[in-house]
C-alpha atoms as a PDB file:
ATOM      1  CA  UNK A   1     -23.648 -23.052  -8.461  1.00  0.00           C
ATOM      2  CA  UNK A   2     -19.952 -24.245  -9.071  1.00  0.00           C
ATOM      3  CA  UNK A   3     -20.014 -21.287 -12.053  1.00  0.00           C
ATOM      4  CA  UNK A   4     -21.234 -18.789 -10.049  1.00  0.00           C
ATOM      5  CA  UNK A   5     -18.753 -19.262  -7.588  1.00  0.00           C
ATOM      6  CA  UNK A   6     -15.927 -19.167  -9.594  1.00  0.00           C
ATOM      7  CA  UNK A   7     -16.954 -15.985 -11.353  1.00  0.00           C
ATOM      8  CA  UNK A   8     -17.778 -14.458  -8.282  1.00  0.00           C
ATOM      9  CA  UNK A   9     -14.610 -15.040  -7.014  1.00  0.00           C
ATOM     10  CA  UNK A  10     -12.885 -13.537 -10.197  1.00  0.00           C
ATOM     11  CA  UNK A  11     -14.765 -10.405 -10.060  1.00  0.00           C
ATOM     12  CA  UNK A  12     -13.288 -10.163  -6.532  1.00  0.00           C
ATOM     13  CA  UNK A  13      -9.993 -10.860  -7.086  1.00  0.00           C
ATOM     14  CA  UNK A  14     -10.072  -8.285 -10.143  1.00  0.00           C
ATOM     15  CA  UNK A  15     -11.327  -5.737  -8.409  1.00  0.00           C
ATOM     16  CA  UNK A  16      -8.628  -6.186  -5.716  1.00  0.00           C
ATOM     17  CA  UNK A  17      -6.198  -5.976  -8.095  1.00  0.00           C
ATOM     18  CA  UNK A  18      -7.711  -2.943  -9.580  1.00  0.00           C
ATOM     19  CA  UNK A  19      -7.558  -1.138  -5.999  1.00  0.00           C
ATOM     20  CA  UNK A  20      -4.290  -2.769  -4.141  1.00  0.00           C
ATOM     21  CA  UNK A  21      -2.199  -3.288  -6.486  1.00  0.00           C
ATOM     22  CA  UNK A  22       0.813  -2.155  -5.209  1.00  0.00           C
ATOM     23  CA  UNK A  23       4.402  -2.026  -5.262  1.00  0.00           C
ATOM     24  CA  UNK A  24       7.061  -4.664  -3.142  1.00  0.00           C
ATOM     25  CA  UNK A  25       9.986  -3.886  -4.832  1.00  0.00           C
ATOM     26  CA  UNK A  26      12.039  -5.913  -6.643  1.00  0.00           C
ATOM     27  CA  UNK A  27      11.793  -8.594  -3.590  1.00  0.00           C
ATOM     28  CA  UNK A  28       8.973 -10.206  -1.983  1.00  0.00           C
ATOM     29  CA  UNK A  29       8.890 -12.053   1.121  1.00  0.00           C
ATOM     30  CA  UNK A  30       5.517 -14.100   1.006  1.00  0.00           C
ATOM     31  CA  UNK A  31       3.982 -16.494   3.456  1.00  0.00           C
ATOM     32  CA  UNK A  32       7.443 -19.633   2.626  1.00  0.00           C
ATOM     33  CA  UNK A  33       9.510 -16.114   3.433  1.00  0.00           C
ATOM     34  CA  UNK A  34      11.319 -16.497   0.082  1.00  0.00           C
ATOM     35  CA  UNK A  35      12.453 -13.906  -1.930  1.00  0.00           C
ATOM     36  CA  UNK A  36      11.589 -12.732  -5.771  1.00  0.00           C
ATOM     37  CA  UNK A  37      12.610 -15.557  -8.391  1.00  0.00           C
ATOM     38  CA  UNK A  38      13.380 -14.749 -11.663  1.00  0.00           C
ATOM     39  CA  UNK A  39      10.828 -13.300 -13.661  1.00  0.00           C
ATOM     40  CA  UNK A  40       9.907 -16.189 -16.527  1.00  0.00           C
ATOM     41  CA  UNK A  41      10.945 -14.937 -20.263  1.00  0.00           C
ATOM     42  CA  UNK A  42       6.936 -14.054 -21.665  1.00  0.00           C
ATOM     43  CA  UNK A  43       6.138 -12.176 -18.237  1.00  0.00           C
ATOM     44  CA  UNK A  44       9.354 -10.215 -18.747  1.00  0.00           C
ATOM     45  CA  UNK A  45       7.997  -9.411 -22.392  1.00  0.00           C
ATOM     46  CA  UNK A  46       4.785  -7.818 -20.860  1.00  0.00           C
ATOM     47  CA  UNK A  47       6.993  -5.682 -19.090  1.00  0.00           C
ATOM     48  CA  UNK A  48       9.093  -4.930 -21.341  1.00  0.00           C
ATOM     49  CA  UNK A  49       6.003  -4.109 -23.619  1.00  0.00           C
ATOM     50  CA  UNK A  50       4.540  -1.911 -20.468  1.00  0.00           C
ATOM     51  CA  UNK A  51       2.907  -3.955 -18.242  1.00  0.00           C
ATOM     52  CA  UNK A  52       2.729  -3.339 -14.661  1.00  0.00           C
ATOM     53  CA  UNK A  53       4.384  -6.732 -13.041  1.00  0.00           C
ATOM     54  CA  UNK A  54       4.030  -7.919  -9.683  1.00  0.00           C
ATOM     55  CA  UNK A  55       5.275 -10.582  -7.536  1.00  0.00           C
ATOM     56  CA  UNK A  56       1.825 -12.935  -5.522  1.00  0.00           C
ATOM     57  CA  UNK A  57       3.907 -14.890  -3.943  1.00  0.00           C
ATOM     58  CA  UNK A  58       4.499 -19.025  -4.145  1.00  0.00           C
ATOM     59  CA  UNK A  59       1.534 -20.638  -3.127  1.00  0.00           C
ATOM     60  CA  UNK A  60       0.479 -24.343  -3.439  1.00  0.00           C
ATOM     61  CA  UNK A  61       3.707 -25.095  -4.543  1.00  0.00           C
ATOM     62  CA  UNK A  62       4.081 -22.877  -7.772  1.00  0.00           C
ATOM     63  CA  UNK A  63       5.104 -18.616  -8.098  1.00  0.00           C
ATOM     64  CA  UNK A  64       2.576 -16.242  -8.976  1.00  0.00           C
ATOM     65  CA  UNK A  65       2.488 -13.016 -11.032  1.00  0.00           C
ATOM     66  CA  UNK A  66      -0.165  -9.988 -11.727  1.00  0.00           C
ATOM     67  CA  UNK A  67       0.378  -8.155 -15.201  1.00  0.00           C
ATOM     68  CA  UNK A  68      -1.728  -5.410 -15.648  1.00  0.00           C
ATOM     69  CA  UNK A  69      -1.459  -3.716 -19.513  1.00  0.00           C
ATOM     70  CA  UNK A  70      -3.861  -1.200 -20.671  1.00  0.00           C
ATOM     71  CA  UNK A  71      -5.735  -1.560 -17.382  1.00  0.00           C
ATOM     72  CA  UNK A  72      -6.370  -4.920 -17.588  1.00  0.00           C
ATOM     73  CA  UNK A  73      -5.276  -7.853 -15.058  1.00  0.00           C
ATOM     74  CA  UNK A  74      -3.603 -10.669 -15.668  1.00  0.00           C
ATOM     75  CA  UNK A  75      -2.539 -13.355 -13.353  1.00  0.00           C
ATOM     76  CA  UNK A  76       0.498 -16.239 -14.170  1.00  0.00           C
ATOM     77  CA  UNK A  77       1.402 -19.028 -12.369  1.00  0.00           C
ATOM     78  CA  UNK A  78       4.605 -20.814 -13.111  1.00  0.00           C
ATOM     79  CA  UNK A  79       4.860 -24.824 -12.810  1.00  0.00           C
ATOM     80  CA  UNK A  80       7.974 -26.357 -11.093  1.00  0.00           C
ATOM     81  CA  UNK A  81       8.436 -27.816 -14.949  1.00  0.00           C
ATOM     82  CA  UNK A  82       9.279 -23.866 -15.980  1.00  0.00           C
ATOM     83  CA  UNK A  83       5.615 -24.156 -17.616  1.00  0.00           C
ATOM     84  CA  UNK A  84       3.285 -21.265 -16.839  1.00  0.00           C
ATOM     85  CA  UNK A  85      -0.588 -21.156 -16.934  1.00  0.00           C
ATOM     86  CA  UNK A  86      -3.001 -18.226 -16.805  1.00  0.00           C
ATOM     87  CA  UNK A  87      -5.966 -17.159 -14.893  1.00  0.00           C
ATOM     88  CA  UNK A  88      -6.869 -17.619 -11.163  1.00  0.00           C
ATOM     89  CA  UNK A  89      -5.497 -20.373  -8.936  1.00  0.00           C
ATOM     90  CA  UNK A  90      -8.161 -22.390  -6.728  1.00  0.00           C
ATOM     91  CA  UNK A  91      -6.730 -24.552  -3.548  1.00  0.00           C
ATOM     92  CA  UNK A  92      -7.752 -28.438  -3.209  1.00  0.00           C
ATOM     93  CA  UNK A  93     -11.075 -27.337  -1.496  1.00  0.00           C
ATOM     94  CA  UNK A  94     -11.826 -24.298  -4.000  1.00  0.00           C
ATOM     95  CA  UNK A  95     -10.923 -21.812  -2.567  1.00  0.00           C
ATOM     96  CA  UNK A  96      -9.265 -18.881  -4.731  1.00  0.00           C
ATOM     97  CA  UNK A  97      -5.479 -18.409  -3.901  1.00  0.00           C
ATOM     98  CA  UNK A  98      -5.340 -15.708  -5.988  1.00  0.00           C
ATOM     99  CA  UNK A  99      -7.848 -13.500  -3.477  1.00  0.00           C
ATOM    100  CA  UNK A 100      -6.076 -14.252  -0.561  1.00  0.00           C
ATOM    101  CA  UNK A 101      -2.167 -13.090  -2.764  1.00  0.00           C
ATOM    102  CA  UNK A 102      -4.107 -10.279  -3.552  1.00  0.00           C
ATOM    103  CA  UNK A 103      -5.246  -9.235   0.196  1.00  0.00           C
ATOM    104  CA  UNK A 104      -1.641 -10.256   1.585  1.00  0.00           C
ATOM    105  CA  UNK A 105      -0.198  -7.473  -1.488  1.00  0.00           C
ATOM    106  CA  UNK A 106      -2.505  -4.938  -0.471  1.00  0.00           C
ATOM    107  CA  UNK A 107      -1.465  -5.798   3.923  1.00  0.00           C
ATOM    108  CA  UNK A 108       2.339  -4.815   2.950  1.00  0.00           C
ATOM    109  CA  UNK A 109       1.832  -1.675   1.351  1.00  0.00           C
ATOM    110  CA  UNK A 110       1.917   0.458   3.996  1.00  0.00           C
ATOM    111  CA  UNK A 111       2.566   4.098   3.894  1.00  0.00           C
ATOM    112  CA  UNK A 112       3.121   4.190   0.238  1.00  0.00           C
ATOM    113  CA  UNK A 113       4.597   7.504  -0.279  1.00  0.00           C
ATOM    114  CA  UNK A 114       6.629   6.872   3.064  1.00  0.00           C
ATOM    115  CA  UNK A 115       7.818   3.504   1.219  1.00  0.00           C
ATOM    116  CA  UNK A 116       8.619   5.242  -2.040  1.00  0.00           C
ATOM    117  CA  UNK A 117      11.270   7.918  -0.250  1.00  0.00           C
ATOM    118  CA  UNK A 118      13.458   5.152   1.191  1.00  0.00           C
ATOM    119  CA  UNK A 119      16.528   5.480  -0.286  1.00  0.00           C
ATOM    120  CA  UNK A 120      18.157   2.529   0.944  1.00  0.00           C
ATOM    121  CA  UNK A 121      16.389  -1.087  -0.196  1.00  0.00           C
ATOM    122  CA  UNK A 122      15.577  -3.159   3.010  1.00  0.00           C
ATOM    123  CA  UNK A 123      17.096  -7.369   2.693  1.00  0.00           C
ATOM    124  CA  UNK A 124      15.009  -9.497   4.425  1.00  0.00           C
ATOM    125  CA  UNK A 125      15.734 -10.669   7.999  1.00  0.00           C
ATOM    126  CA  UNK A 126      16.361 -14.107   7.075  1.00  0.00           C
ATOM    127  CA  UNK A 127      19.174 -12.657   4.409  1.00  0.00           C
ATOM    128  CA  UNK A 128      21.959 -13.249   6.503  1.00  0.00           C
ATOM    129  CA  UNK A 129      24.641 -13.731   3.450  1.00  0.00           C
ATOM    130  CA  UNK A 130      24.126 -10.746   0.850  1.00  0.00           C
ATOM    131  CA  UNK A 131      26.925 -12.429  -1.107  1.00  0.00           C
ATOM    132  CA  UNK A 132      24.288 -14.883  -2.039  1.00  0.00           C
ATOM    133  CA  UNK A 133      21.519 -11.967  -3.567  1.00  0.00           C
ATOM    134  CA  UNK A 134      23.701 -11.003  -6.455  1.00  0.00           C
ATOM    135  CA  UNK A 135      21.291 -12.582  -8.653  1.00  0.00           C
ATOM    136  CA  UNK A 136      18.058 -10.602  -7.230  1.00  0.00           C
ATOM    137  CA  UNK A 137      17.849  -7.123  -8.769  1.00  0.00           C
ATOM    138  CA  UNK A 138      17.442  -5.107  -6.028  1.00  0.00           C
ATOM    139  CA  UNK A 139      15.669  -1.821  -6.072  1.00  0.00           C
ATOM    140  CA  UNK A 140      13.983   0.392  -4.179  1.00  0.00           C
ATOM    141  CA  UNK A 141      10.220   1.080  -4.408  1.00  0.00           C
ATOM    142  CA  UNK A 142      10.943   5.192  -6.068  1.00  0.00           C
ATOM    143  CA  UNK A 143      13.321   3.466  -8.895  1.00  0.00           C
ATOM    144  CA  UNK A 144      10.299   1.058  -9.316  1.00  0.00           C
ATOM    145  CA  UNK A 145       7.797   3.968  -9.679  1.00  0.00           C
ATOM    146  CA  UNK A 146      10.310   5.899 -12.153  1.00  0.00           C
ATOM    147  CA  UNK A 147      10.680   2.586 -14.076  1.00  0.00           C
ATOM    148  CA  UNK A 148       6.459   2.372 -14.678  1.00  0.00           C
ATOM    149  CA  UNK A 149       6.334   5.995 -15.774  1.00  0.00           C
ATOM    150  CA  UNK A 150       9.755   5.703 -18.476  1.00  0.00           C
ATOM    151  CA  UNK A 151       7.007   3.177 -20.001  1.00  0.00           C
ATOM    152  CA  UNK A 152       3.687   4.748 -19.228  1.00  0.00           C
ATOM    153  CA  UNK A 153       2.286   6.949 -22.068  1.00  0.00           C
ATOM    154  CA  UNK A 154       3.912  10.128 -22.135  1.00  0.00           C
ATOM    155  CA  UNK A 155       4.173  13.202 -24.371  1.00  0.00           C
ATOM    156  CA  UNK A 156       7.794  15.536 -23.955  1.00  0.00           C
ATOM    157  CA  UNK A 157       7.061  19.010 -23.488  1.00  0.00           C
ATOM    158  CA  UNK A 158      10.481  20.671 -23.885  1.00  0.00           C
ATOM    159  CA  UNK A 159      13.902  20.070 -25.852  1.00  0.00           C
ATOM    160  CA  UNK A 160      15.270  16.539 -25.710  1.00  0.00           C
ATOM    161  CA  UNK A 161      18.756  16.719 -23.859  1.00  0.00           C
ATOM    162  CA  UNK A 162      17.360  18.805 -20.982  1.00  0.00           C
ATOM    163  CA  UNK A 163      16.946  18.143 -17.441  1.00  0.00           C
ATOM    164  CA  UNK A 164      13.447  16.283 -16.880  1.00  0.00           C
ATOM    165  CA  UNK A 165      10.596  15.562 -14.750  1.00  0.00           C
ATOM    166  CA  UNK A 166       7.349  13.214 -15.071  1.00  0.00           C
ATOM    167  CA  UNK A 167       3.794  14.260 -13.989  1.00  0.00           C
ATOM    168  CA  UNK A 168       0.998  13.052 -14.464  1.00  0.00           C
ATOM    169  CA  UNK A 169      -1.650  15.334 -15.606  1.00  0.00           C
ATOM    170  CA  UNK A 170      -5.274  16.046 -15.995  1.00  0.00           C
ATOM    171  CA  UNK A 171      -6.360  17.839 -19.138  1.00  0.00           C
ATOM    172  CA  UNK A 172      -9.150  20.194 -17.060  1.00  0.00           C
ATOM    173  CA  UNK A 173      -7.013  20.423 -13.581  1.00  0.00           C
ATOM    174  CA  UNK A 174      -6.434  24.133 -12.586  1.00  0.00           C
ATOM    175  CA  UNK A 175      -3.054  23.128 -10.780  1.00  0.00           C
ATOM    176  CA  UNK A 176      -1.705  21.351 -13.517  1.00  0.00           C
ATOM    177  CA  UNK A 177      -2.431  23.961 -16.285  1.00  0.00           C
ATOM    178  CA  UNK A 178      -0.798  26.553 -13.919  1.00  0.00           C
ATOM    179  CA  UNK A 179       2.166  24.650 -13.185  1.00  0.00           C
ATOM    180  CA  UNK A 180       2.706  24.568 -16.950  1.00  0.00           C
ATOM    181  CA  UNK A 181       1.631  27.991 -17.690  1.00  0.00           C
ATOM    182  CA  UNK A 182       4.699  29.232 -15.050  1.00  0.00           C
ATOM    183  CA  UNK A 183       6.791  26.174 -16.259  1.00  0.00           C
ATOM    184  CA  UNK A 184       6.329  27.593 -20.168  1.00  0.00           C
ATOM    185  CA  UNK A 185       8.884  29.857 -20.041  1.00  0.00           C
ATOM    186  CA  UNK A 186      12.049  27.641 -18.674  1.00  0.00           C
ATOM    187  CA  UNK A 187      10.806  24.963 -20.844  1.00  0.00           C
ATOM    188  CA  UNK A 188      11.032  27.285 -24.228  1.00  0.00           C
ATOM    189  CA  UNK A 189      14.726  28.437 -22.698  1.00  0.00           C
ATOM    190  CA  UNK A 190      15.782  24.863 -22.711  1.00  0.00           C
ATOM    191  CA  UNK A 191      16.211  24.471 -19.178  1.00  0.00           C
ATOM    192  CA  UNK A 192      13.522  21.540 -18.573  1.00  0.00           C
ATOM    193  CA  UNK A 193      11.358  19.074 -20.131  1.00  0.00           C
ATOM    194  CA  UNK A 194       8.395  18.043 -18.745  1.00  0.00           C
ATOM    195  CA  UNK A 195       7.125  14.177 -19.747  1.00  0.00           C
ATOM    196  CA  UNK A 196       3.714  14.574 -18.992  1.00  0.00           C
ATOM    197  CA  UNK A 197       1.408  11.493 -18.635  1.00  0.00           C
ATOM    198  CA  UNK A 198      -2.192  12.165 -20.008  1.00  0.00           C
ATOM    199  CA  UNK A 199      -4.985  11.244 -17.034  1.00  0.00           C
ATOM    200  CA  UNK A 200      -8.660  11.233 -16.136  1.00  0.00           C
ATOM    201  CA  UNK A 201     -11.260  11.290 -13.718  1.00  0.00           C
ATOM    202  CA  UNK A 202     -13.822  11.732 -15.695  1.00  0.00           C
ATOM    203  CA  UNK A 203     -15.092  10.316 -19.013  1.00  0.00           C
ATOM    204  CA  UNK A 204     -14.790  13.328 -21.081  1.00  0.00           C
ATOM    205  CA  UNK A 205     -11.155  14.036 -19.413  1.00  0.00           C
ATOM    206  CA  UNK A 206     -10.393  10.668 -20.601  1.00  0.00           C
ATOM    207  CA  UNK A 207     -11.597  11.420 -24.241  1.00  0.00           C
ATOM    208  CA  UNK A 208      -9.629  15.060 -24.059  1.00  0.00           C
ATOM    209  CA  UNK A 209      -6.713  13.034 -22.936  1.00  0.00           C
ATOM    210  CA  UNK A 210      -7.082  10.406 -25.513  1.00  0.00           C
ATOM    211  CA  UNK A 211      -6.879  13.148 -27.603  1.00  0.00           C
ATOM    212  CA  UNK A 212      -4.029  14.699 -27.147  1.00  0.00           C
ATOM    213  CA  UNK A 213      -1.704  11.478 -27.126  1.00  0.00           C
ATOM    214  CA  UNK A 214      -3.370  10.782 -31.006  1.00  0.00           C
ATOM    215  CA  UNK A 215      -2.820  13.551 -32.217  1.00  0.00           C
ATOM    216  CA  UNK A 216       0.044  14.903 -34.860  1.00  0.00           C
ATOM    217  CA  UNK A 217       1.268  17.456 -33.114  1.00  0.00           C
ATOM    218  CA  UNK A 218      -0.149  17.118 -29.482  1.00  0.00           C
ATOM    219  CA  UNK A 219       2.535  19.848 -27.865  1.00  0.00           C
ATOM    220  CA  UNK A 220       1.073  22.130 -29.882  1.00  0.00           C
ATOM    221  CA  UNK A 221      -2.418  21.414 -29.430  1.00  0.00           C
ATOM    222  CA  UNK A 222      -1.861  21.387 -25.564  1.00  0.00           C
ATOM    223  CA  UNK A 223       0.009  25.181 -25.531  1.00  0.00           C
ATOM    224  CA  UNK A 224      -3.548  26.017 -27.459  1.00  0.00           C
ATOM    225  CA  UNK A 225      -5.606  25.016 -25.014  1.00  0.00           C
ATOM    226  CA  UNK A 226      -4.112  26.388 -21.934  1.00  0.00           C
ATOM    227  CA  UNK A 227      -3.808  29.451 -23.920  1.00  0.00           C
ATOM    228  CA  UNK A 228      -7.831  29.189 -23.688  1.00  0.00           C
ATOM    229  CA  UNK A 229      -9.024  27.248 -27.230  1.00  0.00           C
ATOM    230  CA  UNK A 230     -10.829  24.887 -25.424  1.00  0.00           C
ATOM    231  CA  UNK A 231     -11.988  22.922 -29.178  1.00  0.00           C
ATOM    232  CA  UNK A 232      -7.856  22.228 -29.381  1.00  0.00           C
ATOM    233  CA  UNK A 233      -8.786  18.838 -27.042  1.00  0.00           C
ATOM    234  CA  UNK A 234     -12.091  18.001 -28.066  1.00  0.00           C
ATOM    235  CA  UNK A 235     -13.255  15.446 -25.791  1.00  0.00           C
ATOM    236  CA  UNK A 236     -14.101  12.700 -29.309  1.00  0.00           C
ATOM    237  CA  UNK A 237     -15.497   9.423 -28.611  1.00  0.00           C
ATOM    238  CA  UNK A 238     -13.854   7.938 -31.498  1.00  0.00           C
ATOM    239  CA  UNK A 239     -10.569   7.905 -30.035  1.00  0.00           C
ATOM    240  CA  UNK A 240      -9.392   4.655 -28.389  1.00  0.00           C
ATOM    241  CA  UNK A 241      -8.734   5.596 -24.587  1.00  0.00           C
ATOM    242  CA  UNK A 242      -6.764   2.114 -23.895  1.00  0.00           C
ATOM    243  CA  UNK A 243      -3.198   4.547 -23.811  1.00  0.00           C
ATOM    244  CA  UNK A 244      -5.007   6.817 -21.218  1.00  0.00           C
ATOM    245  CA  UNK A 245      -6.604   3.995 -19.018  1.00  0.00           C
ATOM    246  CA  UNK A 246      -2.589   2.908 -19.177  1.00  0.00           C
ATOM    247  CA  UNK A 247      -1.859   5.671 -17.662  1.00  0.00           C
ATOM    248  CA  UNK A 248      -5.353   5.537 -15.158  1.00  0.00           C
ATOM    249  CA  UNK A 249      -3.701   1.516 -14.121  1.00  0.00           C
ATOM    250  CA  UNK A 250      -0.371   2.599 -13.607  1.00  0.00           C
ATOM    251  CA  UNK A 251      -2.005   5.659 -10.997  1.00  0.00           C
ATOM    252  CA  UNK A 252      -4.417   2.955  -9.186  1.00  0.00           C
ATOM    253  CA  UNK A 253      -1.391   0.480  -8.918  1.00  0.00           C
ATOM    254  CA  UNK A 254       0.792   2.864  -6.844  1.00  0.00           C
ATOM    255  CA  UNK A 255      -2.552   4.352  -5.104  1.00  0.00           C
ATOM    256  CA  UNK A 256      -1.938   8.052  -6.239  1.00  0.00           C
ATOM    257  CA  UNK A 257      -4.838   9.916  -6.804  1.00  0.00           C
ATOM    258  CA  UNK A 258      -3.478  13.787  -7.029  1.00  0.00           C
ATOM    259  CA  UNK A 259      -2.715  15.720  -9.715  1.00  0.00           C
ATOM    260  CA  UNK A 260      -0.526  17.100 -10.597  1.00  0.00           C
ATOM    261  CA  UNK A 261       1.754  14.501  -9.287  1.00  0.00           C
ATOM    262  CA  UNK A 262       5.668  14.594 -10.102  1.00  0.00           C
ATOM    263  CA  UNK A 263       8.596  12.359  -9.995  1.00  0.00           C
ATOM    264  CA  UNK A 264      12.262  13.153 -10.947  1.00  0.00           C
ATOM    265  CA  UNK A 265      15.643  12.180 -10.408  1.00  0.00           C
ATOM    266  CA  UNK A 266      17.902  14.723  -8.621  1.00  0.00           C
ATOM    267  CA  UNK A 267      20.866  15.562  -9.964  1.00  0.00           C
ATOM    268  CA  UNK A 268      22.515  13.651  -6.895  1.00  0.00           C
ATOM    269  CA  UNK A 269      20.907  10.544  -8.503  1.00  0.00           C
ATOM    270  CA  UNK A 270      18.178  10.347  -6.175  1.00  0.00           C
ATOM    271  CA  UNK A 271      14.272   9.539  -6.789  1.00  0.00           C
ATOM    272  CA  UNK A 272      12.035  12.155  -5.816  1.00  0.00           C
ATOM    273  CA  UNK A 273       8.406  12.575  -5.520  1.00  0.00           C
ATOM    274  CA  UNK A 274       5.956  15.816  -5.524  1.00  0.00           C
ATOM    275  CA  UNK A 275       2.252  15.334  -4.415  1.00  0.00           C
ATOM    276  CA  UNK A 276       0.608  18.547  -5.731  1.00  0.00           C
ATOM    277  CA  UNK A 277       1.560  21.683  -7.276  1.00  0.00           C
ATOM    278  CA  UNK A 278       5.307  22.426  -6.150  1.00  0.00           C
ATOM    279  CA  UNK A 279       5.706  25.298  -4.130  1.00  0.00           C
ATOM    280  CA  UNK A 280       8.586  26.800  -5.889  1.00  0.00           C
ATOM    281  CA  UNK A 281       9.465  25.545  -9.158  1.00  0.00           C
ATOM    282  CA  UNK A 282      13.101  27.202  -9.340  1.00  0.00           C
ATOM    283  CA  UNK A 283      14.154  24.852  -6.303  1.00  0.00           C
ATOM    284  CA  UNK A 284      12.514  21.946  -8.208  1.00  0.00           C
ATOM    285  CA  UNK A 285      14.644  22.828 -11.571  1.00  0.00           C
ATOM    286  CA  UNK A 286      17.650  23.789  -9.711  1.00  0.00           C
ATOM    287  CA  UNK A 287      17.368  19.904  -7.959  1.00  0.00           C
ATOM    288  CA  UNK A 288      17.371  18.840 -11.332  1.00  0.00           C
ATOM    289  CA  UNK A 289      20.779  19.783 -12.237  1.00  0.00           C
ATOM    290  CA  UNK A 290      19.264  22.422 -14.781  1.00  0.00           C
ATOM    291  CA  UNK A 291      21.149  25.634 -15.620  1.00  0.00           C
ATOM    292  CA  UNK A 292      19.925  28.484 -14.032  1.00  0.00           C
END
């Protein structure tokens, strides 16, 4: 019974994380109201490697953290010694901590895309003397975002040097072929480049996606098939997807489901975000700082 307990409870708390796992910034207030602690040397290396990196809070007495790489979850706890362990944390009675970090993440989310335009990063209440946050890196949730897609898998589409925009993209989505169809011909004039990160919502999306991120000379291969050679993507099972289910687990994590979906920074430094196809694409180069 103990056994099938704890696995039920790690299925749980994995498929919370695979649904809520959202973004807090670079702070945290958690249920001791403290704020983020330094991120310990080998969880910075997942990040710095890719991995999506989250603060759980400090619980029992010791600070948690969710990696999630290649779509797969992670959680860390970190031991007053400066020790860290891995898996899920269980109270004195059994219960799973980790369920109940995971539930609190998912409670402060709030409007996400309402969070993500706030220009201005919020110091907790209790932060009376900012002199004393110098060593917290504070950001706000858009810088966050822009940081997960500079290391999400993406392919440049347009000169390097240029003005530039990410989006995430679905191989077989009508709105994202036309946006780069109209997009073509300021991209081949130099005035943008467009990092687009491979998606899918289905498996044989996935597989096309796959793909294109394998291949030689993907750019290519993509301009083919919106030009109509639909065998340019073949949708191959042979392909490992793990760089596209990347892409899938940094979408969940942020809760955007739309695509195309873009993200820039303005030329007045500014983070940006465009659910959809944009409604006029000259405004959205011109915000880049682009030449017209």
């Amino acid at each position: 019974m103990k056994h099938s307990f704890f696995r039920k409870s790690l299925y749980l708390c994995i498929g919370l994380a695979t649904l809520s796992f959202v973004s807090t910034g670079t702070y945290a207030q958690n249920s001791n109201d403290t704020l983020l602690p330094k991120m310990p040397e080998p969880i910075q290396n997942l990040a710095n490697e890719g991995a999506q990196i989250r603060f759980l809070g400090k619980d029992n007495g010791v600070d948690g953290w969710i990696a999630i790489k290649n779509g797969q979850e992670q959680y860390f706890y970190v031991l007053p010694s400066g020790g860290f362990v891995s898996g899920i944390l269980f109270d004195a009675k059994g219960k799973a901590v980790t369920m109940d970090q995971i539930n609190r993440l998912r409670q402060q989310s709030g409007e996400l895309l309402d969070a993500l335009t706030t220009d201005t990063p919020t110091v907790p209440a209790h932060v009376t003397d900012t002199t004393k946050t110098e060593k917290y890196e504070f950001k706000t949730p858009s810088e966050q975002l822009y940081y997960d897609l500079e290391n999400s898998n993406w392919l440049p589409v347009g000169r390097a040097g240029t003005p530039l925009f990410y989006s995430f993209v679905d191989i077989q989505c009508g709105h994202c072929n036309n946006m780069m169809e109209k997009l073509k011909p300021h991209i081949e004039s130099s005035k943008v480049q467009v990092r687009i990160i491979p998606v899918g919502f289905r498996d044989e999306t996935q597989a096309q996606a796959a793909y294109l991120l394998a291949a030689p000379s993907p750019v290519s291969l993509y301009w083919r098939f919106l030009d109509g050679d639909k065998d340019a993507l073949p949708a191959s099972p042979e392909i490992s997807k793990q760089g596209v289910q990347r892409n899938m687990a940094v979408m969940q994590s942020w809760k955007l489901s739309v695509t195309p979906l873009i993200v820039y920074r303005a030329k007045n430094g500014k983070v940006k975000i465009i659910r959809g196809m944009p409604k006029d694409l000259e405004a959205l180069i011109k915000d880049l700082g682009a030449r017209t």
